[in-house]
C-alpha atoms as a PDB file:
ATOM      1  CA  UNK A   1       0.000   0.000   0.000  1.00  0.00           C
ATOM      2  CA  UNK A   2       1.359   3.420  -0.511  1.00  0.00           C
ATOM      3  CA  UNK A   3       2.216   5.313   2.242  1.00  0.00           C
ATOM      4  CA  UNK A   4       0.756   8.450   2.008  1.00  0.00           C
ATOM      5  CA  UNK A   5      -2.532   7.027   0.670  1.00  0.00           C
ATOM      6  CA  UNK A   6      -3.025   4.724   3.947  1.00  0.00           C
ATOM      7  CA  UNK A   7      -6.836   3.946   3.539  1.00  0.00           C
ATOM      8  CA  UNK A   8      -7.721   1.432   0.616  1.00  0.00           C
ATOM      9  CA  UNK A   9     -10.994   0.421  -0.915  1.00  0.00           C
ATOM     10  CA  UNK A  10     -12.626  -0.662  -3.841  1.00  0.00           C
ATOM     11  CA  UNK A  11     -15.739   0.780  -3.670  1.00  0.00           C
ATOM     12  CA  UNK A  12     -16.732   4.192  -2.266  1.00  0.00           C
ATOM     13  CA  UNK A  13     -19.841   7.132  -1.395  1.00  0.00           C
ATOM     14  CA  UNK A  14     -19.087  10.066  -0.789  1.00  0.00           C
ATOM     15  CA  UNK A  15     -21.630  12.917   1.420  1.00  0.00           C
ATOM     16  CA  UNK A  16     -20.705  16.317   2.268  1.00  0.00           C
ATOM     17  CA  UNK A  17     -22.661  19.082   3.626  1.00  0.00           C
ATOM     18  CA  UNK A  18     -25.553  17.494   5.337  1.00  0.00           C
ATOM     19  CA  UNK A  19     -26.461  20.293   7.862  1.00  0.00           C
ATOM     20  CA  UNK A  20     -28.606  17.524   9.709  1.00  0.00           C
ATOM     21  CA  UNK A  21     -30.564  19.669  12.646  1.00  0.00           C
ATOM     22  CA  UNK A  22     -33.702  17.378  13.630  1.00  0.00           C
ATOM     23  CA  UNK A  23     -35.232  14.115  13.122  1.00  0.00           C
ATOM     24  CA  UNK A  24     -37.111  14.794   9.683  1.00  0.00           C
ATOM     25  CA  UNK A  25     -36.546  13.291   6.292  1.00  0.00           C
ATOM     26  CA  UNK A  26     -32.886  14.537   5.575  1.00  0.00           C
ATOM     27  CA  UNK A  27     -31.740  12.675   8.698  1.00  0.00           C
ATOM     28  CA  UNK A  28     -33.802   9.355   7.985  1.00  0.00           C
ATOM     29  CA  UNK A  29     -32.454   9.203   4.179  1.00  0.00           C
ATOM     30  CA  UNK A  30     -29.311  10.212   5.435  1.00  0.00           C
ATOM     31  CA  UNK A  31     -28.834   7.334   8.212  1.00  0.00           C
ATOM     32  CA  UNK A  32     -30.697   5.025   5.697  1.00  0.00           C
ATOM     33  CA  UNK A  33     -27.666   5.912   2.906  1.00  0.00           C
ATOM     34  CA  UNK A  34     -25.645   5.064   5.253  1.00  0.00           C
ATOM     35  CA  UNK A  35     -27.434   1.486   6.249  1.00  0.00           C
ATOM     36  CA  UNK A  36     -27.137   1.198   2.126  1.00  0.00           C
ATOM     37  CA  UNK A  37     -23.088   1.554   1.876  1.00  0.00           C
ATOM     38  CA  UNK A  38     -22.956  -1.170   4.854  1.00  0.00           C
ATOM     39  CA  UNK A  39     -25.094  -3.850   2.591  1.00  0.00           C
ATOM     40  CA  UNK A  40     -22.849  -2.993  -0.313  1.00  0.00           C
ATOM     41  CA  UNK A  41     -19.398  -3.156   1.435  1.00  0.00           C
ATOM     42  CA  UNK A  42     -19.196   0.304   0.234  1.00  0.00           C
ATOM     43  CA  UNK A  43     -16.571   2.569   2.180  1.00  0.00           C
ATOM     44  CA  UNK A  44     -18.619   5.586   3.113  1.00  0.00           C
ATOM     45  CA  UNK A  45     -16.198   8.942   3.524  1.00  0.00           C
ATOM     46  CA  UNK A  46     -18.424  12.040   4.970  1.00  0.00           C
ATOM     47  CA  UNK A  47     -16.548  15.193   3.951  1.00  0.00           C
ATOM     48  CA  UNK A  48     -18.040  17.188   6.857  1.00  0.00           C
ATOM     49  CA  UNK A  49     -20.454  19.584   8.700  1.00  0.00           C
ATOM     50  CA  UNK A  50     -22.754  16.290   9.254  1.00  0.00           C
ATOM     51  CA  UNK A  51     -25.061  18.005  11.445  1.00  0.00           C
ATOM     52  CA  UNK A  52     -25.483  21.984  10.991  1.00  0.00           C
ATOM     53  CA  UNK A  53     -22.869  22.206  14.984  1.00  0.00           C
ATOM     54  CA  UNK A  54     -21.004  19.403  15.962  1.00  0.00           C
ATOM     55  CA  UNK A  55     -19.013  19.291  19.219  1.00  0.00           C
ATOM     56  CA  UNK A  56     -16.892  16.558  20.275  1.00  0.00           C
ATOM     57  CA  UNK A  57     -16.570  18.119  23.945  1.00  0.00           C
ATOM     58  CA  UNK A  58     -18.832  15.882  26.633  1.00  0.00           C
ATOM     59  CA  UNK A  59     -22.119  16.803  27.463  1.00  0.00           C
ATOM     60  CA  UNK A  60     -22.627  18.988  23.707  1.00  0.00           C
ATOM     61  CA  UNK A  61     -24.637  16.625  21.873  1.00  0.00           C
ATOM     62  CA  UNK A  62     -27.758  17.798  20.798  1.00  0.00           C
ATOM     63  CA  UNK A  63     -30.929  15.228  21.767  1.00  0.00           C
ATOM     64  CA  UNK A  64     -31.674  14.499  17.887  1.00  0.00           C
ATOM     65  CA  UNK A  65     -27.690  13.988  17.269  1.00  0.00           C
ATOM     66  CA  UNK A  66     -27.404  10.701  19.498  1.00  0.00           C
ATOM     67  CA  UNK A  67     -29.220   8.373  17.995  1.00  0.00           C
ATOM     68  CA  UNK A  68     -27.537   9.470  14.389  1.00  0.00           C
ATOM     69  CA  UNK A  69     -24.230   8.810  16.047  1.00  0.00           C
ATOM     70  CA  UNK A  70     -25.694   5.629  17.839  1.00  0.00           C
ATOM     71  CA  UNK A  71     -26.797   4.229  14.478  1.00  0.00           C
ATOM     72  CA  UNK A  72     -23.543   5.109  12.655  1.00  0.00           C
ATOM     73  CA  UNK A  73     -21.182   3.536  15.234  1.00  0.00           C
ATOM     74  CA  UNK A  74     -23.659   0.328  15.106  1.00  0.00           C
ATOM     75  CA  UNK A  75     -23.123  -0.241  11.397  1.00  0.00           C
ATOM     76  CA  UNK A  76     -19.412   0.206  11.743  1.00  0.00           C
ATOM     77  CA  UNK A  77     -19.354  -2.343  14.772  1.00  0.00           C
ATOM     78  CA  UNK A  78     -21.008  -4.554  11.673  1.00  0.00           C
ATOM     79  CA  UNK A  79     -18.320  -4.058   9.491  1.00  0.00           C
ATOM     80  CA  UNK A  80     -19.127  -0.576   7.452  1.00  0.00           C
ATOM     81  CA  UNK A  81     -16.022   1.544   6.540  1.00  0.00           C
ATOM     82  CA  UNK A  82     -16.628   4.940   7.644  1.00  0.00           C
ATOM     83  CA  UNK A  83     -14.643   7.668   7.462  1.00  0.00           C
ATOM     84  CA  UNK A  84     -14.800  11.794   8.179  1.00  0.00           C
ATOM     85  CA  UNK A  85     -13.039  15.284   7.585  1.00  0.00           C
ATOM     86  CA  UNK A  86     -13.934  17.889   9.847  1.00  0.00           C
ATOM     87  CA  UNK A  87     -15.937  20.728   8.381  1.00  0.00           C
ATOM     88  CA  UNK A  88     -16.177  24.411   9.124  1.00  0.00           C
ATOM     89  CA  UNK A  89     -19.306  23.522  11.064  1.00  0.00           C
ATOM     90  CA  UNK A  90     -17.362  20.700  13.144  1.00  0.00           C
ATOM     91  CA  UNK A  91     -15.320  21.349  16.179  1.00  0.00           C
ATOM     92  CA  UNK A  92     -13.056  19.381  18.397  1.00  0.00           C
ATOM     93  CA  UNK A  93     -14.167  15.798  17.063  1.00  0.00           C
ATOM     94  CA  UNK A  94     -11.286  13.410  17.099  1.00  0.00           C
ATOM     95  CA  UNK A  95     -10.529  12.818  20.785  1.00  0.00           C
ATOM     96  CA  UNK A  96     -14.383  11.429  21.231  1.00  0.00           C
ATOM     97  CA  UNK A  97     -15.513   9.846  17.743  1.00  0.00           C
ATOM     98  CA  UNK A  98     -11.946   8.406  15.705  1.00  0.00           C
ATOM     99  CA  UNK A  99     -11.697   4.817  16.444  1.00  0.00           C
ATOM    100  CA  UNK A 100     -15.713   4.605  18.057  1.00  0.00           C
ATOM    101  CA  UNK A 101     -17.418   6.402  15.191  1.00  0.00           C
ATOM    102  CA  UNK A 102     -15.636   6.456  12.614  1.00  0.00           C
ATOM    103  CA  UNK A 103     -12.393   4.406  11.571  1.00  0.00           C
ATOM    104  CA  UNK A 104     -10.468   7.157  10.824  1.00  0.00           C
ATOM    105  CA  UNK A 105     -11.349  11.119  11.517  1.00  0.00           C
ATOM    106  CA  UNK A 106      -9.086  14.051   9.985  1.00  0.00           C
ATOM    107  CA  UNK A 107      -9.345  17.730  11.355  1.00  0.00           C
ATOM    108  CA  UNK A 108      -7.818  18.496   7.656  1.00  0.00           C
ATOM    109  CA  UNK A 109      -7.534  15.985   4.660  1.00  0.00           C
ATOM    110  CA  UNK A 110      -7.982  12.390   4.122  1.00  0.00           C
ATOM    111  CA  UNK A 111      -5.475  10.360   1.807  1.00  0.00           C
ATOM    112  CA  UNK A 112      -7.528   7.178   0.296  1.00  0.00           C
ATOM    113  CA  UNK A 113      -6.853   4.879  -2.689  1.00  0.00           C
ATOM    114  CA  UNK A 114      -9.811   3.366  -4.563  1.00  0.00           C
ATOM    115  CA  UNK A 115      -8.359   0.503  -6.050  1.00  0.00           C
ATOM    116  CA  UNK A 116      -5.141   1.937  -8.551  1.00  0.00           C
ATOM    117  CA  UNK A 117      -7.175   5.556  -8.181  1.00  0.00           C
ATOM    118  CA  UNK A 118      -5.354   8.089  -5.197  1.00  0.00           C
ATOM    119  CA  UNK A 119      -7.342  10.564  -3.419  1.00  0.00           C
ATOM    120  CA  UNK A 120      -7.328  13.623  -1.693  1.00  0.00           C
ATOM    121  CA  UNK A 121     -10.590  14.465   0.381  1.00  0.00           C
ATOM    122  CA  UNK A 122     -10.812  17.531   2.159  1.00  0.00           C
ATOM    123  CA  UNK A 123     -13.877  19.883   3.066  1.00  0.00           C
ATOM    124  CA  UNK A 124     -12.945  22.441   1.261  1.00  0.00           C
ATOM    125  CA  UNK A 125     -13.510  25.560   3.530  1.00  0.00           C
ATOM    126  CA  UNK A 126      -9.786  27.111   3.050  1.00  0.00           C
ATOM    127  CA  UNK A 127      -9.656  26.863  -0.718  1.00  0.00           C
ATOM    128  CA  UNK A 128     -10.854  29.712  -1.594  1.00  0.00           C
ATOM    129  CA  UNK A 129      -8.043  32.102  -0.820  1.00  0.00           C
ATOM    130  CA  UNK A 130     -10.370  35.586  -1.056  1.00  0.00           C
ATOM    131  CA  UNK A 131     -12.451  34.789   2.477  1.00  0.00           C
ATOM    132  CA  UNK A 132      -9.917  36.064   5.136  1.00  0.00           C
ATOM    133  CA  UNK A 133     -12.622  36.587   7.478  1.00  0.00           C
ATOM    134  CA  UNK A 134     -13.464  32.880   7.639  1.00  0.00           C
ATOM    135  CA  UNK A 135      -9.666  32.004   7.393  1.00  0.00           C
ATOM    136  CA  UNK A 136      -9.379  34.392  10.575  1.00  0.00           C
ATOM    137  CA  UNK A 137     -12.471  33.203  12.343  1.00  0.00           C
ATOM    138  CA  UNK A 138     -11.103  29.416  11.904  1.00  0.00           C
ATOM    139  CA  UNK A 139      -8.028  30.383  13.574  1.00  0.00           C
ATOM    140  CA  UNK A 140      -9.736  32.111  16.028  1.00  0.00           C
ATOM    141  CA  UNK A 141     -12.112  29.052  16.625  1.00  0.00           C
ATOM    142  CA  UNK A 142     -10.333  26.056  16.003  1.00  0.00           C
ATOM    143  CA  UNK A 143      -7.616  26.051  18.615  1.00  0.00           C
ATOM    144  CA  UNK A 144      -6.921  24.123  21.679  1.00  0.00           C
ATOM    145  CA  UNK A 145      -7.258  26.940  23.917  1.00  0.00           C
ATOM    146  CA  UNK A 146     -10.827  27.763  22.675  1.00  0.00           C
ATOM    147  CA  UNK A 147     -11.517  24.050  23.187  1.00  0.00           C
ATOM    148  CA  UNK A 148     -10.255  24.107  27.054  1.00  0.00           C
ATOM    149  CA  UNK A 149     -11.850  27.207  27.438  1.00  0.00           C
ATOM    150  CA  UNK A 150     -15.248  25.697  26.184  1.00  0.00           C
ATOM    151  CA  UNK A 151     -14.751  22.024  28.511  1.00  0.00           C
ATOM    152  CA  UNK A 152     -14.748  24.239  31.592  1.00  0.00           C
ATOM    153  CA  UNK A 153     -18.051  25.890  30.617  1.00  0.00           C
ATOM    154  CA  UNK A 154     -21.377  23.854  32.063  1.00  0.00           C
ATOM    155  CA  UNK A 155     -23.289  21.855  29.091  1.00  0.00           C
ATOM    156  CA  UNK A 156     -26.873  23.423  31.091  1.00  0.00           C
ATOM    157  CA  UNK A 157     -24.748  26.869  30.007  1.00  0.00           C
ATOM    158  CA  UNK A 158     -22.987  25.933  26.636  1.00  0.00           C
ATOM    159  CA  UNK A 159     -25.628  24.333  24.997  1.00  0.00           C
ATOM    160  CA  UNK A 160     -27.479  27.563  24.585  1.00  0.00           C
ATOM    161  CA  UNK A 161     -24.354  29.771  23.908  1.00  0.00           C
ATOM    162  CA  UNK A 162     -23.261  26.612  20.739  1.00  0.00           C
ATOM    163  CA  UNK A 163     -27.122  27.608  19.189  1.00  0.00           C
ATOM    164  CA  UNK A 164     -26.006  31.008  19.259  1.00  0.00           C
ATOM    165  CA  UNK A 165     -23.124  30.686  17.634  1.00  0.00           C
ATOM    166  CA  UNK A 166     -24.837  27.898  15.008  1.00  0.00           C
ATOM    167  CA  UNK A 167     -26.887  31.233  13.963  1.00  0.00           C
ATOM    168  CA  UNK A 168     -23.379  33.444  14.019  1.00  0.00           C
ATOM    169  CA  UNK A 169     -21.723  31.045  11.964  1.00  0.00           C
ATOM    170  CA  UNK A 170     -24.313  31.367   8.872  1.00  0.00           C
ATOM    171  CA  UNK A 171     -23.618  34.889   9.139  1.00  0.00           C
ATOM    172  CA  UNK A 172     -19.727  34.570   8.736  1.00  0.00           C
ATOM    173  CA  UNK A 173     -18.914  34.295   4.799  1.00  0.00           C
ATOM    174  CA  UNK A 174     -22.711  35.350   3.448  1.00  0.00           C
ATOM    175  CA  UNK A 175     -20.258  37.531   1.159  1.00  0.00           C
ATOM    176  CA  UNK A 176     -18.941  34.198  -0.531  1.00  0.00           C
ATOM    177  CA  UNK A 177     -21.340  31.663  -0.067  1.00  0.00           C
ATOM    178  CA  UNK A 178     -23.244  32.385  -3.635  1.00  0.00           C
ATOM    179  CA  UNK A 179     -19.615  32.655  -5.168  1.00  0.00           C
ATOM    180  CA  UNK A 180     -18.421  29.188  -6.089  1.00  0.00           C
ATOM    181  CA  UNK A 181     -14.649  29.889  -6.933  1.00  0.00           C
ATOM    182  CA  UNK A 182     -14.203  27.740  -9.634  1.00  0.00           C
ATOM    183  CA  UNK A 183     -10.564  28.932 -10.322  1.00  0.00           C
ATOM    184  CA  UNK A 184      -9.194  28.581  -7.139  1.00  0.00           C
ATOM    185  CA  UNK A 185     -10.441  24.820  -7.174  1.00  0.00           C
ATOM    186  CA  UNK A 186      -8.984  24.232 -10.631  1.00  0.00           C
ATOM    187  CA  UNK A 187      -5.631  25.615  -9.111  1.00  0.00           C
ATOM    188  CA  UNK A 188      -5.955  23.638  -5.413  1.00  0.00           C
ATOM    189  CA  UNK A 189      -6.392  20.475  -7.492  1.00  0.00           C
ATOM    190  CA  UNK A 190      -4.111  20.866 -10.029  1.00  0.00           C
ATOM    191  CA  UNK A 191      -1.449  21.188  -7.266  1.00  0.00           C
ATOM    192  CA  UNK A 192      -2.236  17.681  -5.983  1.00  0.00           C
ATOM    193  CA  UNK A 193      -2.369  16.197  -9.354  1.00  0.00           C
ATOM    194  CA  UNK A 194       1.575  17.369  -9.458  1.00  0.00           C
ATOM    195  CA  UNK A 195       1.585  14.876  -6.864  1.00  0.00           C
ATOM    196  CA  UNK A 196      -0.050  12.229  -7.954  1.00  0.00           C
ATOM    197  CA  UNK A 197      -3.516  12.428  -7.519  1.00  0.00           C
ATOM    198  CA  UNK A 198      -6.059  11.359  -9.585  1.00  0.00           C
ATOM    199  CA  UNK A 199      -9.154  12.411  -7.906  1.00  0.00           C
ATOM    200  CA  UNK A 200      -9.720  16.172  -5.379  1.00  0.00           C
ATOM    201  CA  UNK A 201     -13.175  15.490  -3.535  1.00  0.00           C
ATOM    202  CA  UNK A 202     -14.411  18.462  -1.978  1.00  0.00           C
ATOM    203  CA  UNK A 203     -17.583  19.686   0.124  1.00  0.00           C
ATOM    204  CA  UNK A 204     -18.695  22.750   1.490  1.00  0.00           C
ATOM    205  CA  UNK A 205     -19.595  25.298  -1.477  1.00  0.00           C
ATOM    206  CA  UNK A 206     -22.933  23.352  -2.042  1.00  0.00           C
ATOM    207  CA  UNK A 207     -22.314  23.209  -5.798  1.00  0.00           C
ATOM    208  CA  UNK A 208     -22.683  19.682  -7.184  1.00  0.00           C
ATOM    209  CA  UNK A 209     -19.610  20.006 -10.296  1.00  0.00           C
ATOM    210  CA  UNK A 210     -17.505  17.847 -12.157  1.00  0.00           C
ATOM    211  CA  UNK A 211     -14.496  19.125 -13.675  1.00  0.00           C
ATOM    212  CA  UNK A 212     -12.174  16.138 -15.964  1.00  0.00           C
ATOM    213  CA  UNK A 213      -8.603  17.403 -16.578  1.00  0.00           C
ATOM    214  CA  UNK A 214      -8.173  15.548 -20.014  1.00  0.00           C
ATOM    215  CA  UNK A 215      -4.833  16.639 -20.329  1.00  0.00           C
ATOM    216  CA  UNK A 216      -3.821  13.938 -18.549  1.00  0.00           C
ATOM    217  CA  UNK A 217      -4.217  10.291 -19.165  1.00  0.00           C
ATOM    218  CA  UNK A 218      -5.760   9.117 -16.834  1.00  0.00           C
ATOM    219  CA  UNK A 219      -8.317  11.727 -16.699  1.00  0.00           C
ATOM    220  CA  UNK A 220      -7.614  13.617 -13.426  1.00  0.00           C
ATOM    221  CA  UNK A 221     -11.034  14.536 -11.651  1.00  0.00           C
ATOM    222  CA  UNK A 222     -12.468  17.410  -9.412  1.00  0.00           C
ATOM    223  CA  UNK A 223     -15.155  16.228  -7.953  1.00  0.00           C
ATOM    224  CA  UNK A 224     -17.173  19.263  -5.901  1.00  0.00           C
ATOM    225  CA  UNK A 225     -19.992  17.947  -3.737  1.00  0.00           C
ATOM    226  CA  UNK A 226     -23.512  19.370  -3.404  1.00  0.00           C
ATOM    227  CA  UNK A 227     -25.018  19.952  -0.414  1.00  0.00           C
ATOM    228  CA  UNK A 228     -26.876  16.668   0.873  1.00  0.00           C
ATOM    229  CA  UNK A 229     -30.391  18.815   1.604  1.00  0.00           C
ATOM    230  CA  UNK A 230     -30.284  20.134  -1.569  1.00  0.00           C
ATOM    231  CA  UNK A 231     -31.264  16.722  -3.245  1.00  0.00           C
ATOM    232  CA  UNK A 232     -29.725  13.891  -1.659  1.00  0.00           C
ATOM    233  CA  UNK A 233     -27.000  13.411  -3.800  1.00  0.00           C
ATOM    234  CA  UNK A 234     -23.710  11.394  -3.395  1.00  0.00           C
ATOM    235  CA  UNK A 235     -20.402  10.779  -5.424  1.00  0.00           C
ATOM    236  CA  UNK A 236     -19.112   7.305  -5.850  1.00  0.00           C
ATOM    237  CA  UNK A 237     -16.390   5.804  -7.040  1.00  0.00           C
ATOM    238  CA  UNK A 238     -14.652   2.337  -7.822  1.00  0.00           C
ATOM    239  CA  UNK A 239     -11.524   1.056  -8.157  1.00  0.00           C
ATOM    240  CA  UNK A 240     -12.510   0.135 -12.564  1.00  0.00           C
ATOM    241  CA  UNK A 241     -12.570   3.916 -12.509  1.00  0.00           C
ATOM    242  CA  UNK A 242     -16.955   4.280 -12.881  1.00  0.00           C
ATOM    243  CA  UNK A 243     -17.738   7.433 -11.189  1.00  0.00           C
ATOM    244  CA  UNK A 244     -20.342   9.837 -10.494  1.00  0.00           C
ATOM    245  CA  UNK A 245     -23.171  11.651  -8.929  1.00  0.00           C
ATOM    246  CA  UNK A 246     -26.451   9.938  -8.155  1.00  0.00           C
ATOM    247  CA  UNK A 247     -29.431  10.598  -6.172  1.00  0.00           C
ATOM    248  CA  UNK A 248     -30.204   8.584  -3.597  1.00  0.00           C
ATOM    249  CA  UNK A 249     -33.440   6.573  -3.219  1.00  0.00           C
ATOM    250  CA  UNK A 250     -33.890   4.129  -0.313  1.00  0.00           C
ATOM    251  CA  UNK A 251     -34.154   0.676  -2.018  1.00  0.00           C
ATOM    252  CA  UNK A 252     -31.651   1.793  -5.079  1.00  0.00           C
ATOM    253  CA  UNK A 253     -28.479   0.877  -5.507  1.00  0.00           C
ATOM    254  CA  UNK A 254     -25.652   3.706  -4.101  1.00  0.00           C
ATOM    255  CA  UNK A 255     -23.411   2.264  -7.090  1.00  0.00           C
ATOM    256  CA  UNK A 256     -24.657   1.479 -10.289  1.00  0.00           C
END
């Protein structure tokens, strides 16, 4: 196996963006995707912000996260590859959920191989090299100290001050969340393809898009992932090099 592609599979789904916040029919399909990539011995790689605030710290879990969390740790106890990259939404995750949620959790960028294909998964939420004020506000955010600070803070008292900052947080980068910056994507991927990549998987812009670099053989891929509310759609991918975007349907296959 190559080293710097440690994870290997022949068959994967990919979900980004699913902002789950109650138990309604975007969580059901989204747990019952997930019960479908299980009976196919599909490896299932979530590229973040799974619910619309997730806190690893004790005592933060909203009532309607738990039995999401419950369910996915059952199907990997069965045997379900599952894997996650933290989104911008995400905070603080590894220390509770890698190894009891999810096989392997990244606060960054995952390195997989699908059969002969190499990845690199990532949410997405620093390519775009215009939004300082989100760059800032992750820094700001996603730091150990803020995570002590937040521990020490009773869940009766932090649970209301995390909603508050749910409803900052869609307020942070309103200024580039219509903007889907196509060119600094193109760039970010064709930097990894110098490396040997063959396929950039990103989240978080809510733009379902396919982009084939042709000038290569293989075809290197940018594969952008649409927000899972927006349709309940997935990417997929195996190691004879079929890919795509489908919708999902309970009952239907994930891969064709």
């Amino acid at each position: 196996m190559d080293k710097g592609f440690p994870i290997s599979t022949d068959r994967a789904v990919f979900v980004a963006d699913a902002h789950l916040n109650q138990d309604d029919d975007h969580t059901r399909a989204f747990v019952s995707l997930a019960e479908q990539a299980a009976a196919e011995n599909a490896a299932l790689f979530l590229l973040g912000d799974m619910f619309d605030l997730w806190f690893g710290a004790p005592g933060l879990t909203f009532g309607f996260q738990e039995p999401v969390i419950a369910r996915l740790r059952e199907l990997r106890r069965g045997g379900l590859r599952l894997y996650y990259v933290e989104g911008n939404r995400d905070f603080y995750l590894k220390k509770e959920h890698e190894g009891i949620t999810f096989d392997a959790l990244s606060e960054g960028t995952i390195r997989a191989a699908v059969g002969p294909l190499r990845l690199h998964i990532s949410h997405g939420d620093t390519v775009n090299r215009a939004d300082l004020f989100y760059r800032f506000w992750k820094t700001l955010s996603k730091n150990p100290f803020a995570y002590r600070l937040l521990a020490l803070i009773p869940p009766p008292i932090a649970l209301p001050l995390t909603k508050r900052m749910e409803r900052t947080l869609k307020q942070t980068n309103l200024r580039f969340k219509g903007d889907f910056p196509e060119q600094d994507c193109r760039n970010f991927s064709l930097r990894l393809f110098d490396e040997g990549v063959d396929f950039v998987i990103l989240g978080h812009f809510h733009r379902e898009c396919l982009i084939r670099f042709a000038e290569e053989k293989p075809t290197k891929v940018l594969a952008v992932l649409p927000s899972w509310r927006e349709g309940w759609r997935h990417f997929y991918l195996t190691a004879a090099g079929d890919f795509g975007f489908r919708t999902f349907r309970p009952g239907e296959p994930l891969i064709p």
